[in-house]
PDB file of N, CA and C in Angstrom:
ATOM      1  N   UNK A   1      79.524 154.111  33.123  1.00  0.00           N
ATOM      2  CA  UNK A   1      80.604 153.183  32.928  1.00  0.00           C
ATOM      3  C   UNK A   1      81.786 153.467  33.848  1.00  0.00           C
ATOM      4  N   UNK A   2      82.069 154.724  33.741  1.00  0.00           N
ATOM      5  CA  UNK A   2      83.431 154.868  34.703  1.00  0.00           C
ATOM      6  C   UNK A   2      83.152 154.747  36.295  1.00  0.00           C
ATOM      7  N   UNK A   3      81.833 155.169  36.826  1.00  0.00           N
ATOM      8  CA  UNK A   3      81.610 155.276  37.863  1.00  0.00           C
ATOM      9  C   UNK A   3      81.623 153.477  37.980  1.00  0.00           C
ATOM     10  N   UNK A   4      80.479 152.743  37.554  1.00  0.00           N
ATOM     11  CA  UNK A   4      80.791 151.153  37.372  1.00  0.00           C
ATOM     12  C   UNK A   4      82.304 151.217  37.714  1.00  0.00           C
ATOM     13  N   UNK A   5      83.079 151.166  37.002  1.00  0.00           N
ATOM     14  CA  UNK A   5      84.789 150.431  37.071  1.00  0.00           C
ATOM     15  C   UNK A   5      85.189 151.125  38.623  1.00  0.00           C
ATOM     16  N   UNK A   6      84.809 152.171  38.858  1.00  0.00           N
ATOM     17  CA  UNK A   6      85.417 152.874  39.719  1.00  0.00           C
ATOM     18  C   UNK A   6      85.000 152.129  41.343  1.00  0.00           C
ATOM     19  N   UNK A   7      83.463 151.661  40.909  1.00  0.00           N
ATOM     20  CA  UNK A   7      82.736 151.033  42.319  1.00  0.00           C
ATOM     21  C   UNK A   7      83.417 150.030  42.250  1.00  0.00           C
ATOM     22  N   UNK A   8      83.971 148.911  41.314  1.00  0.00           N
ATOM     23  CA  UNK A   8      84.404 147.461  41.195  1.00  0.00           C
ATOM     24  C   UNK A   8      86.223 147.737  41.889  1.00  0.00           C
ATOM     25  N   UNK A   9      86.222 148.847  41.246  1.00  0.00           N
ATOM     26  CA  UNK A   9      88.211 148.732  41.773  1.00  0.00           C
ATOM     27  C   UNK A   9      87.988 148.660  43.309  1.00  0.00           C
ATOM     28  N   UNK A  10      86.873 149.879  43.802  1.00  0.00           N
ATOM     29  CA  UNK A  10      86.497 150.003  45.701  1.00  0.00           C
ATOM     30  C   UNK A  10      86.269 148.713  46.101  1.00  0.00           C
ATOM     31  N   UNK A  11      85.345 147.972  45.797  1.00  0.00           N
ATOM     32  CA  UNK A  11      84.899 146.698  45.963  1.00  0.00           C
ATOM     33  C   UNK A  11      86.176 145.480  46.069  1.00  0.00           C
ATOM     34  N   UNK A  12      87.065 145.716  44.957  1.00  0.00           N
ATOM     35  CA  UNK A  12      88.217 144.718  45.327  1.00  0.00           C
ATOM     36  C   UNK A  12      89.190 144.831  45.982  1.00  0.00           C
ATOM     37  N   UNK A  13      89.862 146.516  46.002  1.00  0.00           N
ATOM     38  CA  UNK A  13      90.704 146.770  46.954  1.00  0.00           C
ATOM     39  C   UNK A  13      90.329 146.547  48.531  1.00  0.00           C
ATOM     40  N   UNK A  14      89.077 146.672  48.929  1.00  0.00           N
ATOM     41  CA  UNK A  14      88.072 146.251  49.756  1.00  0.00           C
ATOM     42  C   UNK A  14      88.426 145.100  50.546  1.00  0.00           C
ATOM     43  N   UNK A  15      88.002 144.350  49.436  1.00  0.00           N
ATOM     44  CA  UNK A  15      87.992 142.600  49.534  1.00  0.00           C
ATOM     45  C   UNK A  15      89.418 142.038  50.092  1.00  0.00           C
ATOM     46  N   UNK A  16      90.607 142.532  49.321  1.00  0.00           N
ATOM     47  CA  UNK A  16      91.791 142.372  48.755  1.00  0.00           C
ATOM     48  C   UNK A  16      92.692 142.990  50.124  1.00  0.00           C
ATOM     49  N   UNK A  17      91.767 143.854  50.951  1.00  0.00           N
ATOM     50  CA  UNK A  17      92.238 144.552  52.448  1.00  0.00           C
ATOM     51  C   UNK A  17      91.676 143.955  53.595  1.00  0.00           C
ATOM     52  N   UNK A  18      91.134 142.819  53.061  1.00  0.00           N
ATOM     53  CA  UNK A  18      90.045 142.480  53.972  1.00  0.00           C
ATOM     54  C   UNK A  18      90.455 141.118  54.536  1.00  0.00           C
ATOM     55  N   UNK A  19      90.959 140.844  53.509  1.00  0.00           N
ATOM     56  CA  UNK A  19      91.636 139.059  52.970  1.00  0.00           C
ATOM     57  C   UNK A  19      93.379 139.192  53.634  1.00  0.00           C
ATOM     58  N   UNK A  20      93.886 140.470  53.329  1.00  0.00           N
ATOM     59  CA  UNK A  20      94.840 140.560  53.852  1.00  0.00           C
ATOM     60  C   UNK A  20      95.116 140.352  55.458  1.00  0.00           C
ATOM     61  N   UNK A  21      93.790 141.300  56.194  1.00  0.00           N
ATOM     62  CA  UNK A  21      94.201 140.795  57.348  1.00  0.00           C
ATOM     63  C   UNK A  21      93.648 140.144  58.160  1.00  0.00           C
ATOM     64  N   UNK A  22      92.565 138.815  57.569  1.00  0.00           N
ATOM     65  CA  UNK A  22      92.437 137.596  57.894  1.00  0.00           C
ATOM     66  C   UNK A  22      93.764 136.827  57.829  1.00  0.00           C
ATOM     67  N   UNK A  23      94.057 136.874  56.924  1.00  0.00           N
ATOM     68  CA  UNK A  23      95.961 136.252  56.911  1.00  0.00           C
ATOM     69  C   UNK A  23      96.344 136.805  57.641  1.00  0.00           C
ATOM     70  N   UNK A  24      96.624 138.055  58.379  1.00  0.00           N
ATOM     71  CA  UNK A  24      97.487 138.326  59.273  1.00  0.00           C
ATOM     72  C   UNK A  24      97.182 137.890  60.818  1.00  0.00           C
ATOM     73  N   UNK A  25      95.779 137.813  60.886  1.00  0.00           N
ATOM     74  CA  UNK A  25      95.264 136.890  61.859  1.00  0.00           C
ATOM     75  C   UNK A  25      95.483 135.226  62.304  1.00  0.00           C
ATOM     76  N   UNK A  26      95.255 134.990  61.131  1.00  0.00           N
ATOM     77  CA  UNK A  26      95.583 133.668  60.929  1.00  0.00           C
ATOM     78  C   UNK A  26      97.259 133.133  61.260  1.00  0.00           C
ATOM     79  N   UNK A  27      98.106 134.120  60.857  1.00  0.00           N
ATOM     80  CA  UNK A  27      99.404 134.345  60.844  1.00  0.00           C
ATOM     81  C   UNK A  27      99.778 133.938  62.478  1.00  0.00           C
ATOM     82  N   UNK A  28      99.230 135.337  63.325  1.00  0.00           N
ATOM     83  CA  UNK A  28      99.151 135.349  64.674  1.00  0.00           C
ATOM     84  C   UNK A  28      98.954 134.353  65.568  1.00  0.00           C
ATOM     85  N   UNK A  29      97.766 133.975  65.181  1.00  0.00           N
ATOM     86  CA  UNK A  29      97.289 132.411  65.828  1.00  0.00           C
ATOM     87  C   UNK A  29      98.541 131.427  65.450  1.00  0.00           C
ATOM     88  N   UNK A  30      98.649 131.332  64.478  1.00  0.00           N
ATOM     89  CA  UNK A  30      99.591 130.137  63.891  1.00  0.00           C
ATOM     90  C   UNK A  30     101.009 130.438  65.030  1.00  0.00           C
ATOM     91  N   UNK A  31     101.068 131.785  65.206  1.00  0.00           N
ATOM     92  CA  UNK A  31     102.307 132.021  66.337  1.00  0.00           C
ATOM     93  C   UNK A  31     101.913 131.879  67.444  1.00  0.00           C
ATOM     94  N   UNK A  32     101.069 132.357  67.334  1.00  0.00           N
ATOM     95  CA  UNK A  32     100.593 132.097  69.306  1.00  0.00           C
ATOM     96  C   UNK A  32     100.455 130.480  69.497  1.00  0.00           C
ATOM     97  N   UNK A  33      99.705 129.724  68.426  1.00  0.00           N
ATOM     98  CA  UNK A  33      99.759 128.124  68.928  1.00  0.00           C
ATOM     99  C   UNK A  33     101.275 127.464  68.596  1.00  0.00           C
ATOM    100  N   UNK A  34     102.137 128.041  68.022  1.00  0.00           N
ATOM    101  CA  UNK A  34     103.366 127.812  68.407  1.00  0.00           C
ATOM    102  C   UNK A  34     104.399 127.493  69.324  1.00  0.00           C
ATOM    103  N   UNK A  35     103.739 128.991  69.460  1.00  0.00           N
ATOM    104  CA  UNK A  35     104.603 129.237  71.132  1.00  0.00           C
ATOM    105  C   UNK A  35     104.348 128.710  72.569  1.00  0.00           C
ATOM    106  N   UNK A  36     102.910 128.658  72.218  1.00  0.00           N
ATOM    107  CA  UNK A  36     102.497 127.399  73.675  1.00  0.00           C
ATOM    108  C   UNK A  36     103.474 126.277  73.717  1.00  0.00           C
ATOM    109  N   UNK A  37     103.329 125.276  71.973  1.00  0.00           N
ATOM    110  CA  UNK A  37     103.721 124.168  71.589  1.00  0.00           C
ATOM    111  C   UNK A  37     105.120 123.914  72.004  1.00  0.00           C
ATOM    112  N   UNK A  38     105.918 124.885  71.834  1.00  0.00           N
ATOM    113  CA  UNK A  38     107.504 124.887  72.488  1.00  0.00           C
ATOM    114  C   UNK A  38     107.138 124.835  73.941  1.00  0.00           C
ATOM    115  N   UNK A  39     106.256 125.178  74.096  1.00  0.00           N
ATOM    116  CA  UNK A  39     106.973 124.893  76.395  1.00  0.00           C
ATOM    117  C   UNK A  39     106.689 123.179  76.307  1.00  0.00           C
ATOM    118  N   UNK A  40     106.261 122.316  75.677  1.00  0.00           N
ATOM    119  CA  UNK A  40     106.509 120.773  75.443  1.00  0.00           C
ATOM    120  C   UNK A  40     106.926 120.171  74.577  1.00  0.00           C
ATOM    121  N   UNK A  41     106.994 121.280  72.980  1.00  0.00           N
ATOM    122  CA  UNK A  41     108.282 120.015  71.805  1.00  0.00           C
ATOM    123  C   UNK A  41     109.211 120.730  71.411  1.00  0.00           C
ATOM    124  N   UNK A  42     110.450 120.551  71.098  1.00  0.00           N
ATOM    125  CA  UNK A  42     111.131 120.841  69.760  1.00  0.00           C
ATOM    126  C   UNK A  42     110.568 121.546  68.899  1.00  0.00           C
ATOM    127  N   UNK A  43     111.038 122.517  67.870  1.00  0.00           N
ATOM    128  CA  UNK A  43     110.701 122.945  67.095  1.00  0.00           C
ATOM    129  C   UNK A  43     110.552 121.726  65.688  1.00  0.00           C
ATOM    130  N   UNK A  44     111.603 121.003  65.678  1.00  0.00           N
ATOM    131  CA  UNK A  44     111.334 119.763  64.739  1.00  0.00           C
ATOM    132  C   UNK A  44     110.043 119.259  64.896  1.00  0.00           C
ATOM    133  N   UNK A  45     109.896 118.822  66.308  1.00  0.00           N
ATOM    134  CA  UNK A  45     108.999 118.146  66.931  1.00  0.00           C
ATOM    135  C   UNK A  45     107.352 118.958  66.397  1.00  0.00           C
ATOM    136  N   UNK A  46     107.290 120.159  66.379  1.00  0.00           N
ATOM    137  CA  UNK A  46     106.122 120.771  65.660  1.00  0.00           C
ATOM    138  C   UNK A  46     106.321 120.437  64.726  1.00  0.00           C
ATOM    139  N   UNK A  47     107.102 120.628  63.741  1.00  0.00           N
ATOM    140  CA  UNK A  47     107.379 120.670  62.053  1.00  0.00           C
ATOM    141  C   UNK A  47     106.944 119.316  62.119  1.00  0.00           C
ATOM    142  N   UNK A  48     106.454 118.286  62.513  1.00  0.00           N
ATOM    143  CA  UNK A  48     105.599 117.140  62.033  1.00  0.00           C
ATOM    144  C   UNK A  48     104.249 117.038  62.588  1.00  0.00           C
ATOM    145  N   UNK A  49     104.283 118.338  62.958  1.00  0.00           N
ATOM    146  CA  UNK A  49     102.250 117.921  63.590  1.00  0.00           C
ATOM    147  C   UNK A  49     101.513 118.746  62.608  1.00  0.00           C
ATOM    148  N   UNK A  50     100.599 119.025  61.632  1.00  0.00           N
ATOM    149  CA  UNK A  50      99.637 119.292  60.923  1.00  0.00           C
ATOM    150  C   UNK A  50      99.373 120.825  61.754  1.00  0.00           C
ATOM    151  N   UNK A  51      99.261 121.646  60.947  1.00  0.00           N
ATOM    152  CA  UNK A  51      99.077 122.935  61.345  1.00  0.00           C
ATOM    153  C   UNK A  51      97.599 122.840  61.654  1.00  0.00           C
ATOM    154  N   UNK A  52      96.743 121.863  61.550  1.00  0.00           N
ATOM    155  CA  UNK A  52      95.495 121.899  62.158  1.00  0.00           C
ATOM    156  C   UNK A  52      95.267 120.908  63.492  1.00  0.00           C
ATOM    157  N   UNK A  53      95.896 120.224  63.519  1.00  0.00           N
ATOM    158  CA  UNK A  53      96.389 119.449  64.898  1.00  0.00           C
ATOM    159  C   UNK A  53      97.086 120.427  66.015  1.00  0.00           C
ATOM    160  N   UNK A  54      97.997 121.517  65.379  1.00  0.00           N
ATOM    161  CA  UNK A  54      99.001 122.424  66.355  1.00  0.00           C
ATOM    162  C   UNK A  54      98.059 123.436  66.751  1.00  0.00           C
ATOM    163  N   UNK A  55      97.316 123.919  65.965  1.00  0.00           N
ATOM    164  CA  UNK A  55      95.984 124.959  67.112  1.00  0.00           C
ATOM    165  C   UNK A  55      94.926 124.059  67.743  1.00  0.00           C
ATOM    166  N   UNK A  56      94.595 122.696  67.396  1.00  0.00           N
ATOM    167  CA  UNK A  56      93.803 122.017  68.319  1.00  0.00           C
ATOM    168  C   UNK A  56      94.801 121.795  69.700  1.00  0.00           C
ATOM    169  N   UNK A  57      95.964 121.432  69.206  1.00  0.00           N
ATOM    170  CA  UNK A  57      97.321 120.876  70.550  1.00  0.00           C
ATOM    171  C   UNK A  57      97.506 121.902  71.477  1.00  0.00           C
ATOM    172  N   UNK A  58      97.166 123.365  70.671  1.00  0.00           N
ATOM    173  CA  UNK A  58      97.500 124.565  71.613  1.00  0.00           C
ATOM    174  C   UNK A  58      96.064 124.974  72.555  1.00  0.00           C
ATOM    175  N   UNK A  59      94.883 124.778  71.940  1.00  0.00           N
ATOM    176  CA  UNK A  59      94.561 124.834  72.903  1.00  0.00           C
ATOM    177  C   UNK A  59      94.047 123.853  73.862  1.00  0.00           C
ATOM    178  N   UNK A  60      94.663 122.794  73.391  1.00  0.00           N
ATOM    179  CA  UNK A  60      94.586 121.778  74.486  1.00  0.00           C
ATOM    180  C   UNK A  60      95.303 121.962  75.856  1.00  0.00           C
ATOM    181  N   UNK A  61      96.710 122.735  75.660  1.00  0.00           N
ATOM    182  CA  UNK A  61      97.741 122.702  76.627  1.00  0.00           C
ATOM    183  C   UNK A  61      97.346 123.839  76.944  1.00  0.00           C
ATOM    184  N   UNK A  62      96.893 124.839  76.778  1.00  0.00           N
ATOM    185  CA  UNK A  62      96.484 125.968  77.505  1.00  0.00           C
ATOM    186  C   UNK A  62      95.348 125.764  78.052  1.00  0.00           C
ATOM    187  N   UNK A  63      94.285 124.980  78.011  1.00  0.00           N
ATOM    188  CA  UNK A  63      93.341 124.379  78.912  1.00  0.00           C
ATOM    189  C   UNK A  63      94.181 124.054  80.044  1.00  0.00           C
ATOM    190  N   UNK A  64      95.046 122.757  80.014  1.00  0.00           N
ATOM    191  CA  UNK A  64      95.340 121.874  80.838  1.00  0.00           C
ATOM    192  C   UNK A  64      96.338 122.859  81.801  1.00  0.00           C
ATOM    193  N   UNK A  65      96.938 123.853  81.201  1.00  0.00           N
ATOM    194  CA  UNK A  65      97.775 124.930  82.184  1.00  0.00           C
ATOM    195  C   UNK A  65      97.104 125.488  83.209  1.00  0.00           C
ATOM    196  N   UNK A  66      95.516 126.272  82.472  1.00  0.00           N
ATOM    197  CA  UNK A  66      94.714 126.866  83.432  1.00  0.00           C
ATOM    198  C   UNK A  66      94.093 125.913  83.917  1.00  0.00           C
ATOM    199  N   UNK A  67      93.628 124.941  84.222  1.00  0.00           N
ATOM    200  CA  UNK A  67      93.093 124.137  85.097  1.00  0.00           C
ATOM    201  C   UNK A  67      93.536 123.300  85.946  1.00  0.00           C
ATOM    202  N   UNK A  68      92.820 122.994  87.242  1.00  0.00           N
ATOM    203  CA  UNK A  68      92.927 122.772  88.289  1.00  0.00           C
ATOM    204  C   UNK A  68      92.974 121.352  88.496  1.00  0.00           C
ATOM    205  N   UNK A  69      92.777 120.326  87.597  1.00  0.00           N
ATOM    206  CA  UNK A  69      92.967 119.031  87.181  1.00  0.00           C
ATOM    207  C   UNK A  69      92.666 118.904  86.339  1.00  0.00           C
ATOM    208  N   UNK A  70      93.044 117.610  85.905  1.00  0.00           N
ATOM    209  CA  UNK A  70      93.002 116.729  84.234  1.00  0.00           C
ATOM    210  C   UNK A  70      91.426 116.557  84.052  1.00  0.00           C
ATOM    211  N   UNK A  71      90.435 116.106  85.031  1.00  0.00           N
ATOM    212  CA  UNK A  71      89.542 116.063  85.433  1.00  0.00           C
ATOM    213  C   UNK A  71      88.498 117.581  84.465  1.00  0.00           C
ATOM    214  N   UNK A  72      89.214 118.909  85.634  1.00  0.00           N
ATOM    215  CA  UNK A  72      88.296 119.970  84.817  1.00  0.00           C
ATOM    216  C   UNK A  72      89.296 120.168  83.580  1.00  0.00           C
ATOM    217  N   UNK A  73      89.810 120.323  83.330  1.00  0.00           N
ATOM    218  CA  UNK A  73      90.169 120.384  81.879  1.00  0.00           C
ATOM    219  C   UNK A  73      89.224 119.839  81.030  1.00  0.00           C
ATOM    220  N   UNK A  74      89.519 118.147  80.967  1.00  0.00           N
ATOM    221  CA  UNK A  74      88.295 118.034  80.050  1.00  0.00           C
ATOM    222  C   UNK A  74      87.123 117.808  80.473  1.00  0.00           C
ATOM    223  N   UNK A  75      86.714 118.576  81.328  1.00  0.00           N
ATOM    224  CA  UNK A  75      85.066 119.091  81.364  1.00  0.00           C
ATOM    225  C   UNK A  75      84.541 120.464  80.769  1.00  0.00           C
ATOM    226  N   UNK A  76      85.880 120.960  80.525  1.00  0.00           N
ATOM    227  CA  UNK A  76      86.022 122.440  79.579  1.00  0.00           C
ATOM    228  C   UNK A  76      86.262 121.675  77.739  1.00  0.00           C
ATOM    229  N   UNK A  77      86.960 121.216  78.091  1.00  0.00           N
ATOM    230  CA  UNK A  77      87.057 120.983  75.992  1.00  0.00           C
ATOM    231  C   UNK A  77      86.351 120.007  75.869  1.00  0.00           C
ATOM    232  N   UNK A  78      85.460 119.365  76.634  1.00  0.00           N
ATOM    233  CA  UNK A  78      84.328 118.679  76.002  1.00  0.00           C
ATOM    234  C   UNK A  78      83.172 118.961  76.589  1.00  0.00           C
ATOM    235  N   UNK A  79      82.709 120.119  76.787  1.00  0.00           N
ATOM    236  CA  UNK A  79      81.510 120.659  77.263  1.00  0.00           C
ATOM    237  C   UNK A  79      80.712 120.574  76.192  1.00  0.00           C
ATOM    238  N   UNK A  80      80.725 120.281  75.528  1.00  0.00           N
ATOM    239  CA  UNK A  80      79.165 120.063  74.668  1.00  0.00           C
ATOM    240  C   UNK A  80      78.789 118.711  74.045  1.00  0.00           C
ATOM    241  N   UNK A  81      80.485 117.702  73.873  1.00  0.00           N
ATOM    242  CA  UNK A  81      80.009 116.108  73.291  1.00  0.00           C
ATOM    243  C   UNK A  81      79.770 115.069  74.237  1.00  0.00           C
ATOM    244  N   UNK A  82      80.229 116.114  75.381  1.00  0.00           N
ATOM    245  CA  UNK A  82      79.499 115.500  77.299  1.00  0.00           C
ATOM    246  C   UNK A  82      78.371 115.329  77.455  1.00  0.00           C
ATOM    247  N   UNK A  83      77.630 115.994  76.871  1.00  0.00           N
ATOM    248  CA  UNK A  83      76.324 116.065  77.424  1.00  0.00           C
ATOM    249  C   UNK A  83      75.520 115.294  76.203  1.00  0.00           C
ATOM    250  N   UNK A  84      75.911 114.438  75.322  1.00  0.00           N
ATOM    251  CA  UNK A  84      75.299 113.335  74.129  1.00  0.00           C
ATOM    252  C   UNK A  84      75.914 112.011  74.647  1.00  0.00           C
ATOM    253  N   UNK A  85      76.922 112.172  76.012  1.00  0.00           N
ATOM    254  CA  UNK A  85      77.075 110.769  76.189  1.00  0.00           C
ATOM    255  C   UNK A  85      76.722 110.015  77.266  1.00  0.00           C
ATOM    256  N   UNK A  86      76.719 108.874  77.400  1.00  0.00           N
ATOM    257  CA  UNK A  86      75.731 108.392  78.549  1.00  0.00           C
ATOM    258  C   UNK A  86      76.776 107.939  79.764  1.00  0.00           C
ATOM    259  N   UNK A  87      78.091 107.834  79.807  1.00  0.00           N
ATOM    260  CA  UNK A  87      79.046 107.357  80.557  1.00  0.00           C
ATOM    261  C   UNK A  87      79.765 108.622  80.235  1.00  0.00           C
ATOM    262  N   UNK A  88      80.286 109.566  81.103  1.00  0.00           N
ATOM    263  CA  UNK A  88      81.279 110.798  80.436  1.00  0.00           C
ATOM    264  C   UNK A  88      82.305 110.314  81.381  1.00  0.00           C
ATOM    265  N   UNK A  89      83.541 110.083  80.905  1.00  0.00           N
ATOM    266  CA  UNK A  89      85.064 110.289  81.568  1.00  0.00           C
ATOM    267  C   UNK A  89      85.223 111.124  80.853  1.00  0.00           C
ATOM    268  N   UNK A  90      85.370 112.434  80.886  1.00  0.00           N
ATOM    269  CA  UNK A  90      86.824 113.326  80.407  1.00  0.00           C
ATOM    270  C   UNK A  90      87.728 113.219  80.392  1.00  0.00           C
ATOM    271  N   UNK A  91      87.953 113.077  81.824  1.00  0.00           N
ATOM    272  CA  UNK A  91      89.464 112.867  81.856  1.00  0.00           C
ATOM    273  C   UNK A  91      90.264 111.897  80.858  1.00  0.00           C
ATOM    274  N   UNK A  92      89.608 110.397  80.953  1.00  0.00           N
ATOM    275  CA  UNK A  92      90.456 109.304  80.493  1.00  0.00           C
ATOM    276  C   UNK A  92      90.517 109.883  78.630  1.00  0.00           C
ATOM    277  N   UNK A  93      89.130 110.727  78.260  1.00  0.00           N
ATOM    278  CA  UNK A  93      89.358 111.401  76.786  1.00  0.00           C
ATOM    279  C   UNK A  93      90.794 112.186  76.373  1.00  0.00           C
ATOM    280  N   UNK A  94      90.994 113.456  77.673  1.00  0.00           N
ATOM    281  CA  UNK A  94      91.877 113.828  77.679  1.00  0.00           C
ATOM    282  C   UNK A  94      92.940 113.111  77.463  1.00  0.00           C
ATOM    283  N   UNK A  95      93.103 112.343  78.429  1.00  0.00           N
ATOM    284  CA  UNK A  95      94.419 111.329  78.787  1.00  0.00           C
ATOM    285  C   UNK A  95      95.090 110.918  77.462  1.00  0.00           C
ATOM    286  N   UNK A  96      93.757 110.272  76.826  1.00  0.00           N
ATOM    287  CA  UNK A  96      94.093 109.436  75.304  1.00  0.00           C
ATOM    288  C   UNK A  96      94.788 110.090  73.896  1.00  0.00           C
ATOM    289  N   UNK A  97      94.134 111.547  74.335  1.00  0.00           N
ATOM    290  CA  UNK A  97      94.355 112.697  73.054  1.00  0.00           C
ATOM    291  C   UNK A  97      95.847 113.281  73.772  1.00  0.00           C
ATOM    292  N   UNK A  98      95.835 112.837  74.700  1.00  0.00           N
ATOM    293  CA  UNK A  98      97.021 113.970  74.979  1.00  0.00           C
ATOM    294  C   UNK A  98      98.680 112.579  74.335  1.00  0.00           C
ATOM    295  N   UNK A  99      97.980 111.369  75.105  1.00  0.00           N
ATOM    296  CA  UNK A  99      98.760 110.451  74.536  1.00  0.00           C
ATOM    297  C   UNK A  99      99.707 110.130  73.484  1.00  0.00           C
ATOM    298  N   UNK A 100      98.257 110.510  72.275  1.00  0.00           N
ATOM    299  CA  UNK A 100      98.666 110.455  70.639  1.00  0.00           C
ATOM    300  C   UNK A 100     100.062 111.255  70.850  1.00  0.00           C
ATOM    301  N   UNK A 101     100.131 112.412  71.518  1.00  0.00           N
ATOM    302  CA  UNK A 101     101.425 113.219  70.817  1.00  0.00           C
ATOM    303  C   UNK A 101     102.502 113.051  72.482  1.00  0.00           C
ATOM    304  N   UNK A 102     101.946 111.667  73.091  1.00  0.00           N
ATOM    305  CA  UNK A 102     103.314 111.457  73.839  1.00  0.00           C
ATOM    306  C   UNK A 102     103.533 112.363  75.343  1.00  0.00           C
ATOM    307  N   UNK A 103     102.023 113.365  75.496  1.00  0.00           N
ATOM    308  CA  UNK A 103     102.278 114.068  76.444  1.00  0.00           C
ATOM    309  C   UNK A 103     101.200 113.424  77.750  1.00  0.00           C
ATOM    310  N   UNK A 104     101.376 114.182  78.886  1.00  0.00           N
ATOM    311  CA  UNK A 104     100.981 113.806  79.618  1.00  0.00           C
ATOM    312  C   UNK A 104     100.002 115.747  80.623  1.00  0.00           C
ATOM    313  N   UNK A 105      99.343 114.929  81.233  1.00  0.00           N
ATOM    314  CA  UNK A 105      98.545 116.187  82.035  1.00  0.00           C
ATOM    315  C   UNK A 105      99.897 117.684  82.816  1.00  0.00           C
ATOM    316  N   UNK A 106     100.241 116.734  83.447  1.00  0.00           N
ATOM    317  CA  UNK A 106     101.832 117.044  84.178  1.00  0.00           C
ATOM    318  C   UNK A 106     102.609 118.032  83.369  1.00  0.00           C
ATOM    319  N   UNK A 107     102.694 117.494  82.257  1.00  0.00           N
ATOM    320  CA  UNK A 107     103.611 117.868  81.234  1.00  0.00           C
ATOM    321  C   UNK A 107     103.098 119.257  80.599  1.00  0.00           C
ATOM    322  N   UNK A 108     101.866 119.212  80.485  1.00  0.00           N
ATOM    323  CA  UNK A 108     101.047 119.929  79.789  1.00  0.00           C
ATOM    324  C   UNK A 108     101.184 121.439  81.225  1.00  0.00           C
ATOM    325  N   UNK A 109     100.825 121.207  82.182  1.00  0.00           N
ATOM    326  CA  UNK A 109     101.101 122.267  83.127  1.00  0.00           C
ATOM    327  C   UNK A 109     102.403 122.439  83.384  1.00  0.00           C
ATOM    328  N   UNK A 110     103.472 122.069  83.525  1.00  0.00           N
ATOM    329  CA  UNK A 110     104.488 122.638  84.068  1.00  0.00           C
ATOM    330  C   UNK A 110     105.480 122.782  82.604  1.00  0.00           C
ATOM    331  N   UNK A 111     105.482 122.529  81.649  1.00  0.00           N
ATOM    332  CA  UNK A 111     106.269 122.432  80.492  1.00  0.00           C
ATOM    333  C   UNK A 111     106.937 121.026  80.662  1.00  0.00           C
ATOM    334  N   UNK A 112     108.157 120.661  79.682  1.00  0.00           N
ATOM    335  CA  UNK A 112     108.886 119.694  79.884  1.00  0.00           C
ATOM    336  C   UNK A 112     110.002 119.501  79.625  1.00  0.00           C
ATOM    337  N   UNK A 113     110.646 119.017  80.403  1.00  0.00           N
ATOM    338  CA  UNK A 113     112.300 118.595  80.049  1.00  0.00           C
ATOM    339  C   UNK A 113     112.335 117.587  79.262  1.00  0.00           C
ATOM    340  N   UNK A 114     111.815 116.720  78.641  1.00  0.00           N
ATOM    341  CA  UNK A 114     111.711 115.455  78.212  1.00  0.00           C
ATOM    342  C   UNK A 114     111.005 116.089  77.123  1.00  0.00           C
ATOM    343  N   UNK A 115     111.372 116.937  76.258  1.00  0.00           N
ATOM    344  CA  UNK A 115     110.876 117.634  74.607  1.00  0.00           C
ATOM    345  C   UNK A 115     111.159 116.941  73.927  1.00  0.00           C
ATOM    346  N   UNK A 116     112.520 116.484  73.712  1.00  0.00           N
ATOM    347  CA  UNK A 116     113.503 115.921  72.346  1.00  0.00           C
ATOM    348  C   UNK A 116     113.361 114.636  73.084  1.00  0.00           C
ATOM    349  N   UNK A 117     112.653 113.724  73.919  1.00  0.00           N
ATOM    350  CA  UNK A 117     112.531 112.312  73.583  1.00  0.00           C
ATOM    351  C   UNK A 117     110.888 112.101  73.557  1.00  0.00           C
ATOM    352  N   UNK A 118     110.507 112.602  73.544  1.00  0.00           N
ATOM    353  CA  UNK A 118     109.286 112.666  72.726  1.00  0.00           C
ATOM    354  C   UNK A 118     108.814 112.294  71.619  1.00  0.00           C
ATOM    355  N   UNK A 119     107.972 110.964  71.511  1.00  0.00           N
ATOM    356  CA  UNK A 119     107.601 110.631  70.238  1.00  0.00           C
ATOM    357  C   UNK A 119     106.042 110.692  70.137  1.00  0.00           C
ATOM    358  N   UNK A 120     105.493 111.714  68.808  1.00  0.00           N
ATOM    359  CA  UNK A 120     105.044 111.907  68.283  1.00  0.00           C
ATOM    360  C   UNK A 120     103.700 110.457  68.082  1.00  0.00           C
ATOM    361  N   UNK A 121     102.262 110.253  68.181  1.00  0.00           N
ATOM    362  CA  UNK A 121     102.202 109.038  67.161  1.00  0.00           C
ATOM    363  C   UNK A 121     101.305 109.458  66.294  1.00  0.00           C
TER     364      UNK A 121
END
């Protein structure tokens, strides 16, 4: 019996250390796709995008930083729903997604002065 309770306390403190620093991971990311997000919005300007939209947004713009056009960019973030389609533009995919939140390829590589007139859709 005691040995039982004793394996279950190991087992949850375990769990309970384990869980902790998935959250602290999670934490990290949530900062790191942050901080991309400021070299193109407002901090307001995040506070309305979906914390699951802001790590897709981050690594959208860190694609579009390291790459050499709009072109390879999205031949990198759509390397696998490219190859199920029978006409592939990337680019114009890119173009459209980058749209929704008002940005542009340009924008996405060099940062932007034009943060706070930025609308969101």
């Amino acid at each position: 019996m005691v040995v039982n309770r004793n394996f279950h306390r190991m087992r949850l403190r375990a769990a309970w250390s384990s869980s902790s620093r998935r959250g602290a991971v999670i934490s990290d990311s949530a900062a790191n796709s942050e901080a991309v997000l400021q070299t193109v919005f407002t901090a307001e300007q995040i506070a309305q995008i979906d914390l699951f939209d802001q790590a897709q947004l981050a690594t959208v713009v860190e694609t579009c930083r390291t790459s050499a056009s709009l072109s390879e960019a999205g031949r990198q973030l759509f390397a696998v729903s490219r190859q199920k389609k029978k006409n592939t533009n990337d680019a114009d995919r890119l173009r459209k997604y980058l749209v929704r939140f008002g940005l542009t390829w340009q924008e996405c590589r060099e940062g932007s002065d034009r943060r706070s007139q930025r609308h969101i859709l």
